[in-house]
Protein backbone atom coordinates (compact mmCIF):
# COMPACT_ATOMS: atom_id res chain seq x y z
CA UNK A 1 8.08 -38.12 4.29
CA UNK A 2 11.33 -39.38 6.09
CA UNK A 3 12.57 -37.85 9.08
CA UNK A 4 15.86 -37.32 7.53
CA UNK A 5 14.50 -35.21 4.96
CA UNK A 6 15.26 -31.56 4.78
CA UNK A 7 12.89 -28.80 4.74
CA UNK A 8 13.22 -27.87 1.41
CA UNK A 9 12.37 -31.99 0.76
CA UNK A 10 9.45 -31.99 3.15
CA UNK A 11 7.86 -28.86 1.26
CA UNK A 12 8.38 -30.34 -2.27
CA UNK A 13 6.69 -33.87 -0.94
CA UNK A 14 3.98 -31.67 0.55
CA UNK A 15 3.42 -30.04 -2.44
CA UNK A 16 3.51 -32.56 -4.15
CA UNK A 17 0.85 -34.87 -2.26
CA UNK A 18 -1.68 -31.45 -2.20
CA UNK A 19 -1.77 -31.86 -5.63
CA UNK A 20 -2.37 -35.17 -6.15
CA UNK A 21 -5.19 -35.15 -3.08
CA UNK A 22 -6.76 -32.55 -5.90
CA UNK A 23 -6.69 -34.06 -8.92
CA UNK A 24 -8.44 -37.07 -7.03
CA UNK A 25 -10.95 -35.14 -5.47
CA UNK A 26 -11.97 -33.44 -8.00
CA UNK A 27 -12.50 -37.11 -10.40
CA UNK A 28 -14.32 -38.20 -7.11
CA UNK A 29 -16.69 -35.10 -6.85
CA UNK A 30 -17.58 -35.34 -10.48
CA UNK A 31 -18.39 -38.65 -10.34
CA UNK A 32 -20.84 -37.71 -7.28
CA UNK A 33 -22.02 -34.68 -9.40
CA UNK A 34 -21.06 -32.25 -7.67
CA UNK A 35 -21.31 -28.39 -9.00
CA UNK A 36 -19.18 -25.52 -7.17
CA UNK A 37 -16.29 -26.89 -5.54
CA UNK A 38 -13.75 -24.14 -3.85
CA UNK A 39 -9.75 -25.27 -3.17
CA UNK A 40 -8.59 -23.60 -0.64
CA UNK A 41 -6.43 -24.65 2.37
CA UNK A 42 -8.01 -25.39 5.92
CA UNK A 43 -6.59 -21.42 7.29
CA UNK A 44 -8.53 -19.70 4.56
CA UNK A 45 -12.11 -18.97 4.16
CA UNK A 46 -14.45 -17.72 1.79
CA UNK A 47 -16.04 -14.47 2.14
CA UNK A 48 -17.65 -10.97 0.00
CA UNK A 49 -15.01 -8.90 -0.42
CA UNK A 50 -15.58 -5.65 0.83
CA UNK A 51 -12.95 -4.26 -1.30
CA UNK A 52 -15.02 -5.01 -4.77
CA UNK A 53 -18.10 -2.86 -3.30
CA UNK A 54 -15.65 -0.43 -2.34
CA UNK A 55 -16.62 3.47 -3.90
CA UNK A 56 -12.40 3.13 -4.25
CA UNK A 57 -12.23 0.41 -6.29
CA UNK A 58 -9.74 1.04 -9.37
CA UNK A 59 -11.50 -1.73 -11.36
CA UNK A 60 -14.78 0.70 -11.95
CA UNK A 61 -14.66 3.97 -13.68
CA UNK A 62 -17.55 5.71 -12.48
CA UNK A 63 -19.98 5.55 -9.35
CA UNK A 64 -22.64 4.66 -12.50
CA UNK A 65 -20.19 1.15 -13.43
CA UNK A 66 -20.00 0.54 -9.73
CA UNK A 67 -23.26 1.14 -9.00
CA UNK A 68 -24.46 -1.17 -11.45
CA UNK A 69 -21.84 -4.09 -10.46
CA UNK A 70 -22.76 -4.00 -7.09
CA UNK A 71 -26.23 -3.73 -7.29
CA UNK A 72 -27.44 -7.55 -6.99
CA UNK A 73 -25.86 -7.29 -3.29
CA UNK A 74 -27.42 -4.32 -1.54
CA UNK A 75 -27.05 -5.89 1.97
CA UNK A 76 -24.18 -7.56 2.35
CA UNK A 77 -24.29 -8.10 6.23
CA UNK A 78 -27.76 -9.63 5.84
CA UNK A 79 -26.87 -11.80 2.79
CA UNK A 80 -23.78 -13.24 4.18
CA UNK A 81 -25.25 -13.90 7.75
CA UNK A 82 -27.44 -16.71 5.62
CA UNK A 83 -26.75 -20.23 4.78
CA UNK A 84 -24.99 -20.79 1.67
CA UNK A 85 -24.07 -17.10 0.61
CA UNK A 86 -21.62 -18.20 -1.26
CA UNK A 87 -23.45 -20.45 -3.80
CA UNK A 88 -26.41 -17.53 -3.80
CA UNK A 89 -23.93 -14.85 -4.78
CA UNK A 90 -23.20 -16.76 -7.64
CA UNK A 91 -26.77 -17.51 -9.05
CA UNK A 92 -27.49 -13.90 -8.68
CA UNK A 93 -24.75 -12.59 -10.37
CA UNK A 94 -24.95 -15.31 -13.30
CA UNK A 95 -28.87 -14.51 -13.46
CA UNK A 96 -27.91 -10.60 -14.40
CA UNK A 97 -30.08 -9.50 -17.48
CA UNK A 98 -27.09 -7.64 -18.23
CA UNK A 99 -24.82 -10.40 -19.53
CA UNK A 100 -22.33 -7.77 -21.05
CA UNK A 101 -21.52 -7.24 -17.53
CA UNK A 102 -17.76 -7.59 -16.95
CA UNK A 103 -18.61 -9.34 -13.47
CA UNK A 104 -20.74 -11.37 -15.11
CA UNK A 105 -18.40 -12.53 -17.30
CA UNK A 106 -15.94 -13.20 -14.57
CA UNK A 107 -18.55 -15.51 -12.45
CA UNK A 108 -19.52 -17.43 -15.03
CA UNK A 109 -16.28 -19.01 -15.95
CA UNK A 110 -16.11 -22.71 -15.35
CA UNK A 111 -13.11 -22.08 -13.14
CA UNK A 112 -13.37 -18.53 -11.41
CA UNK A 113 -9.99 -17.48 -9.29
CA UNK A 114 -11.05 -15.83 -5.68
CA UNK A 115 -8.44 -13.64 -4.72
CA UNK A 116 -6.61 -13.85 -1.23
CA UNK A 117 -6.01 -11.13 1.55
CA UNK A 118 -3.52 -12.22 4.22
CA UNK A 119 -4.11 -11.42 7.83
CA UNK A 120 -1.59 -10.85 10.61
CA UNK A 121 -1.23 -11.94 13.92
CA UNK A 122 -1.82 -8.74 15.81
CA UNK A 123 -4.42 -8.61 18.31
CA UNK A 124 -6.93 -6.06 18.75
CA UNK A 125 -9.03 -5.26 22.33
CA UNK A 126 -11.35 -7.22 23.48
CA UNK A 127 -14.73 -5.37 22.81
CA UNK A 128 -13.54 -5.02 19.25
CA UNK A 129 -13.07 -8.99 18.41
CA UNK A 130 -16.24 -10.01 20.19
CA UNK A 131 -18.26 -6.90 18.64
CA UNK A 132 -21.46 -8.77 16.69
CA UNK A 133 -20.41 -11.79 18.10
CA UNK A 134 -23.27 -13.96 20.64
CA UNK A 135 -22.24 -13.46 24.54
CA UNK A 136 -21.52 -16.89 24.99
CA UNK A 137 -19.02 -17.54 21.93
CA UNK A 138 -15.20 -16.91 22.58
CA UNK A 139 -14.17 -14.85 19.91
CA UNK A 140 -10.82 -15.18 20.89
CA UNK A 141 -10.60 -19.43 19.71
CA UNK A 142 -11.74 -18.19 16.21
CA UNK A 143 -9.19 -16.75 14.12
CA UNK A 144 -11.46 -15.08 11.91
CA UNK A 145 -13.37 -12.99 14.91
CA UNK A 146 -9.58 -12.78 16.55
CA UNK A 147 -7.43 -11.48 13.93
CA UNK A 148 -8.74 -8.31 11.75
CA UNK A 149 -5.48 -7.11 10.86
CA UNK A 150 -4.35 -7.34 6.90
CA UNK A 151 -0.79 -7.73 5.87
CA UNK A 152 -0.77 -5.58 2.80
CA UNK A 153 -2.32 -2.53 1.31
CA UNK A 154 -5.65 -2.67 -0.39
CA UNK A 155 -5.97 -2.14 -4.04
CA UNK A 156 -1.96 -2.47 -4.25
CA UNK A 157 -0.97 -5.93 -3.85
CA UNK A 158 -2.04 -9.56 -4.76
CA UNK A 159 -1.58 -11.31 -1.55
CA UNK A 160 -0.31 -14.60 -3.17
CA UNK A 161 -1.88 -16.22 -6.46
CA UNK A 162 -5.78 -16.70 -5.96
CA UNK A 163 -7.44 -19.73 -5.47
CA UNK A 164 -9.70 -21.67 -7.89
CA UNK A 165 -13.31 -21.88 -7.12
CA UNK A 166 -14.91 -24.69 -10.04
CA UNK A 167 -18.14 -26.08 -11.26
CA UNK A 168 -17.52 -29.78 -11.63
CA UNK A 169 -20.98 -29.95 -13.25
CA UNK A 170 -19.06 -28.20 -16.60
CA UNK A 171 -16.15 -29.88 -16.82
CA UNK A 172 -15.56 -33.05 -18.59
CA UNK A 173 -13.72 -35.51 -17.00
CA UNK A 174 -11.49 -36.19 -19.68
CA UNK A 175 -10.07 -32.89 -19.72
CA UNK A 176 -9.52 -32.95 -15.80
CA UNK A 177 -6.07 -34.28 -16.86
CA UNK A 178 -3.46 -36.18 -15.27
CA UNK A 179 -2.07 -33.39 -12.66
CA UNK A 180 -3.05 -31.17 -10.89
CA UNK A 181 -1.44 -27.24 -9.30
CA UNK A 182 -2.10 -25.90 -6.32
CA UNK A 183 -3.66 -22.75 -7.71
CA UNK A 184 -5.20 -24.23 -10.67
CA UNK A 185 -6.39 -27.43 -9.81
CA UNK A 186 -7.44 -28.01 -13.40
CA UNK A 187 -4.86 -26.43 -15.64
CA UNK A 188 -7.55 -27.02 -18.86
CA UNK A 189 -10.26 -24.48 -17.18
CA UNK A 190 -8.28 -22.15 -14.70
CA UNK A 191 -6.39 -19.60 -16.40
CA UNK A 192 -3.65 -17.61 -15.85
CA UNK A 193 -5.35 -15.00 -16.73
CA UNK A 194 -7.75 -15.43 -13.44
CA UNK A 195 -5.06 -16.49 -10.69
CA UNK A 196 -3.25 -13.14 -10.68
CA UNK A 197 -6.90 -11.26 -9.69
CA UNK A 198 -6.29 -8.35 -7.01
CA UNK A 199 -8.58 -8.84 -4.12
CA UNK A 200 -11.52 -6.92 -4.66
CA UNK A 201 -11.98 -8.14 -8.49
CA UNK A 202 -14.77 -9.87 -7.70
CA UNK A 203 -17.55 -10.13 -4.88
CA UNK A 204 -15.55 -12.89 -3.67
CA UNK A 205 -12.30 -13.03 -1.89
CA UNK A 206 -10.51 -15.87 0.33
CA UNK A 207 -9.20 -14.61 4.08
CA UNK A 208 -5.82 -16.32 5.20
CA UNK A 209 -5.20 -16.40 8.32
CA UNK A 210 -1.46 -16.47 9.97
CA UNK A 211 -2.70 -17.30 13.13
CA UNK A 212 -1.38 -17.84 16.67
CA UNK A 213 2.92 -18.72 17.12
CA UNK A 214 1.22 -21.66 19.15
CA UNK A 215 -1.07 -22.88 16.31
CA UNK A 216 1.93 -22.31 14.21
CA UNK A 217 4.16 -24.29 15.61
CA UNK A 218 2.10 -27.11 16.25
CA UNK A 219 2.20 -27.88 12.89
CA UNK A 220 4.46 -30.60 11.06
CA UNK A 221 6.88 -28.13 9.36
CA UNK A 222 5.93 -25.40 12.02
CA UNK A 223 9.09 -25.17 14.25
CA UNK A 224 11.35 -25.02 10.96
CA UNK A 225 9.14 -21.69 9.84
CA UNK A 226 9.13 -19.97 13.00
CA UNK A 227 11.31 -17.24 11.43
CA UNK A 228 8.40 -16.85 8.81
CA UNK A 229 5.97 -16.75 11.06
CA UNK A 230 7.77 -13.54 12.98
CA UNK A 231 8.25 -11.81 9.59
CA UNK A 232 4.25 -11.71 8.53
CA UNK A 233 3.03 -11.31 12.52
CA UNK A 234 3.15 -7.79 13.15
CA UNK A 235 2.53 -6.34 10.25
CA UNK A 236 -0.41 -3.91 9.78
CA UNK A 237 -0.21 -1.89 6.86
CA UNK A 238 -3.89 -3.09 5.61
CA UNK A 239 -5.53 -2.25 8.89
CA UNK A 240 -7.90 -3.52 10.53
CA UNK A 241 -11.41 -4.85 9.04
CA UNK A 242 -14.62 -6.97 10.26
CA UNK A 243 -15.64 -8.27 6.56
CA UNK A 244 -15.76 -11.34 7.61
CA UNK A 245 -17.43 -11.41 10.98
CA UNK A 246 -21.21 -11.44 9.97
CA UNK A 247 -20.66 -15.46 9.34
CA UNK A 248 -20.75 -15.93 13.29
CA UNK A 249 -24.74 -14.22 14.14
CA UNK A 250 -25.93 -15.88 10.74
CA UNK A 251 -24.41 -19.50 11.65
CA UNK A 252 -25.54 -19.21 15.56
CA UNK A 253 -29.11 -18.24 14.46
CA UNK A 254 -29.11 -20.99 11.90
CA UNK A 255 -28.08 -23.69 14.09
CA UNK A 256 -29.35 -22.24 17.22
CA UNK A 257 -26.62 -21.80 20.65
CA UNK A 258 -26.91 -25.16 21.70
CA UNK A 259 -25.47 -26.84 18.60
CA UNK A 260 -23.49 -23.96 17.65
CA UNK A 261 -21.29 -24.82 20.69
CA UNK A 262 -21.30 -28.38 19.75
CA UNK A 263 -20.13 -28.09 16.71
CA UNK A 264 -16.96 -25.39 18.03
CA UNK A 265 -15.82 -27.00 20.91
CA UNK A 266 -13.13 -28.03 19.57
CA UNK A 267 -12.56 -24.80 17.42
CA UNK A 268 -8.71 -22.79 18.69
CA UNK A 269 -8.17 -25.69 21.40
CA UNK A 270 -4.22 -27.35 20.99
CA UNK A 271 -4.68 -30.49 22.41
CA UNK A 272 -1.73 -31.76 24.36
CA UNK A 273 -1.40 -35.62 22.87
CA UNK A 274 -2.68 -36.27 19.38
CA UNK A 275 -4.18 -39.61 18.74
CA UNK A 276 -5.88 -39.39 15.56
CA UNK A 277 -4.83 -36.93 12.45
CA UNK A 278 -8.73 -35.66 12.31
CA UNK A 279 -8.76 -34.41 15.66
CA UNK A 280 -5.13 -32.83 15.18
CA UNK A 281 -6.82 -30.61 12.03
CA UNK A 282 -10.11 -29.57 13.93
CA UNK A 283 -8.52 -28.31 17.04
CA UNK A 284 -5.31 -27.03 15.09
CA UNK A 285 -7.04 -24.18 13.14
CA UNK A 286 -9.87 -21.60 14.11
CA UNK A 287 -12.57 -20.32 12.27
């Protein structure tokens, strides 16, 4: 980028490097064999969507269809306070006798879309953020513990295009193509039918986080999207939720406190003078 360059040029340069940083890494990660590979930005994190287990949710017709789609989860807390959730969600649900299973059908795409809810910026007391978190982690310098208020309704709205979630290990690298999108990193296996999924479609969603006006800011294009940043902060028409927070007892336990802290000291911290472009994304953006 040039500093002369306007904002509408800096996005369109952006945009265009994020998808060429793609379509490399995914040639790279096939070459390593790699399977499941998710594409999602560094403010947005994987999770079960609470909304797909949901006795509300419009994509089941009866308590019997929902009943029977949720099944292979029946602790959700427990199961996503362990190691590699994410990867286990999928062999269960691709194990189901019942292949006839819509759900089933939807994980076992090559490319599978995992929809996105958007959280605010509005802060919630104290006991609530570091509820289920250990005493000596700082809830507050991890967006995801910090912020548990969605922008939009649930079951209504999209929250942006989903994000593509791909098995490397069934793709062949001649159709991976010469470009790349943002949304479907590999136009030949992620459909459009897929990227439009409402959160809540399947077990898996992706949390994006707004975050702080400070973290905000401190980004490259940050100061030129202030006003954006005021329009999505105080909204709260999703309320509040905690679908997220089991990650935080199942990864202290894992690692034990003593790394655990080690490996989040830099986690919410805006350092004042950045030297190198690493350190600049690990502080910049909370877990």
């Amino acid at each position: 980028r040039k500093p002369r360059d306007t904002p509408d040029e800096r996005r369109s340069k952006n945009i265009r490097r994020h998808t060429y940083l793609l379509h490399q890494c995914s040639i790279h990660l096939k070459r390593l064999n790699r399977t499941w590979t998710a594409y999602h930005d560094i403010d947005e994190y994987l999770t079960i969507s609470e909304d797909f287990f949901s006795p509300d949710n419009p994509r089941f017709a009866s308590e019997e269809e929902l009943v029977k789609a949720t099944s292979p989860i029946p602790n959700r807390t427990a199961f996503m306070s362990e190691p590699g959730f994410v990867l286990r969600l999928l062999q269960k649900y691709m194990s189901e006798p019942n292949t006839t299973s819509p759900t089933h059908d939807d994980l076992s795409e090559t490319c599978l879309h995992a929809p996105r809810a958007k959280y605010s910026a509005v802060e919630s007391p104290r006991e609530l953020t570091q509820k289920g978190v250990p005493f000596y982690i700082n809830a507050d310098r991890l967006d995801t513990l910090r912020y548990r208020y969605r922008t939009t309704r649930r079951k209504l709205d999209r929250n942006g295009l989903a994000k593509g979630v791909i098995d490397l290990s069934r793709i062949q690298m001649q159709k991976i193509g010469a470009w790349s999108m943002v949304h479907r990193p590999l136009p030949y296996y992620c459909t459009k039918r897929t990227v439009v999924w409402n959160y809540g479609h399947i077990p898996l969603g992706i949390q994006h986080y707004l975050g702080s006006l400070e973290s905000f800011s401190y980004r490259s294009d940050g100061n030129t999207k202030r006003k954006g940043w005021y329009q999505q902060a105080f909204i709260t028409d999703g309320g509040p939720d905690d679908e997220i927070r089991p990650w935080i007892q199942g990864f202290c336990d894992s690692v034990g406190p003593t790394l655990a802290l080690e490996l989040l000291k830099g986690a919410g911290i805006l350092p004042k003078k950045v030297d190198d472009y690493n350190s600049a994304i690990n502080s910049t953006f909370g877990l």
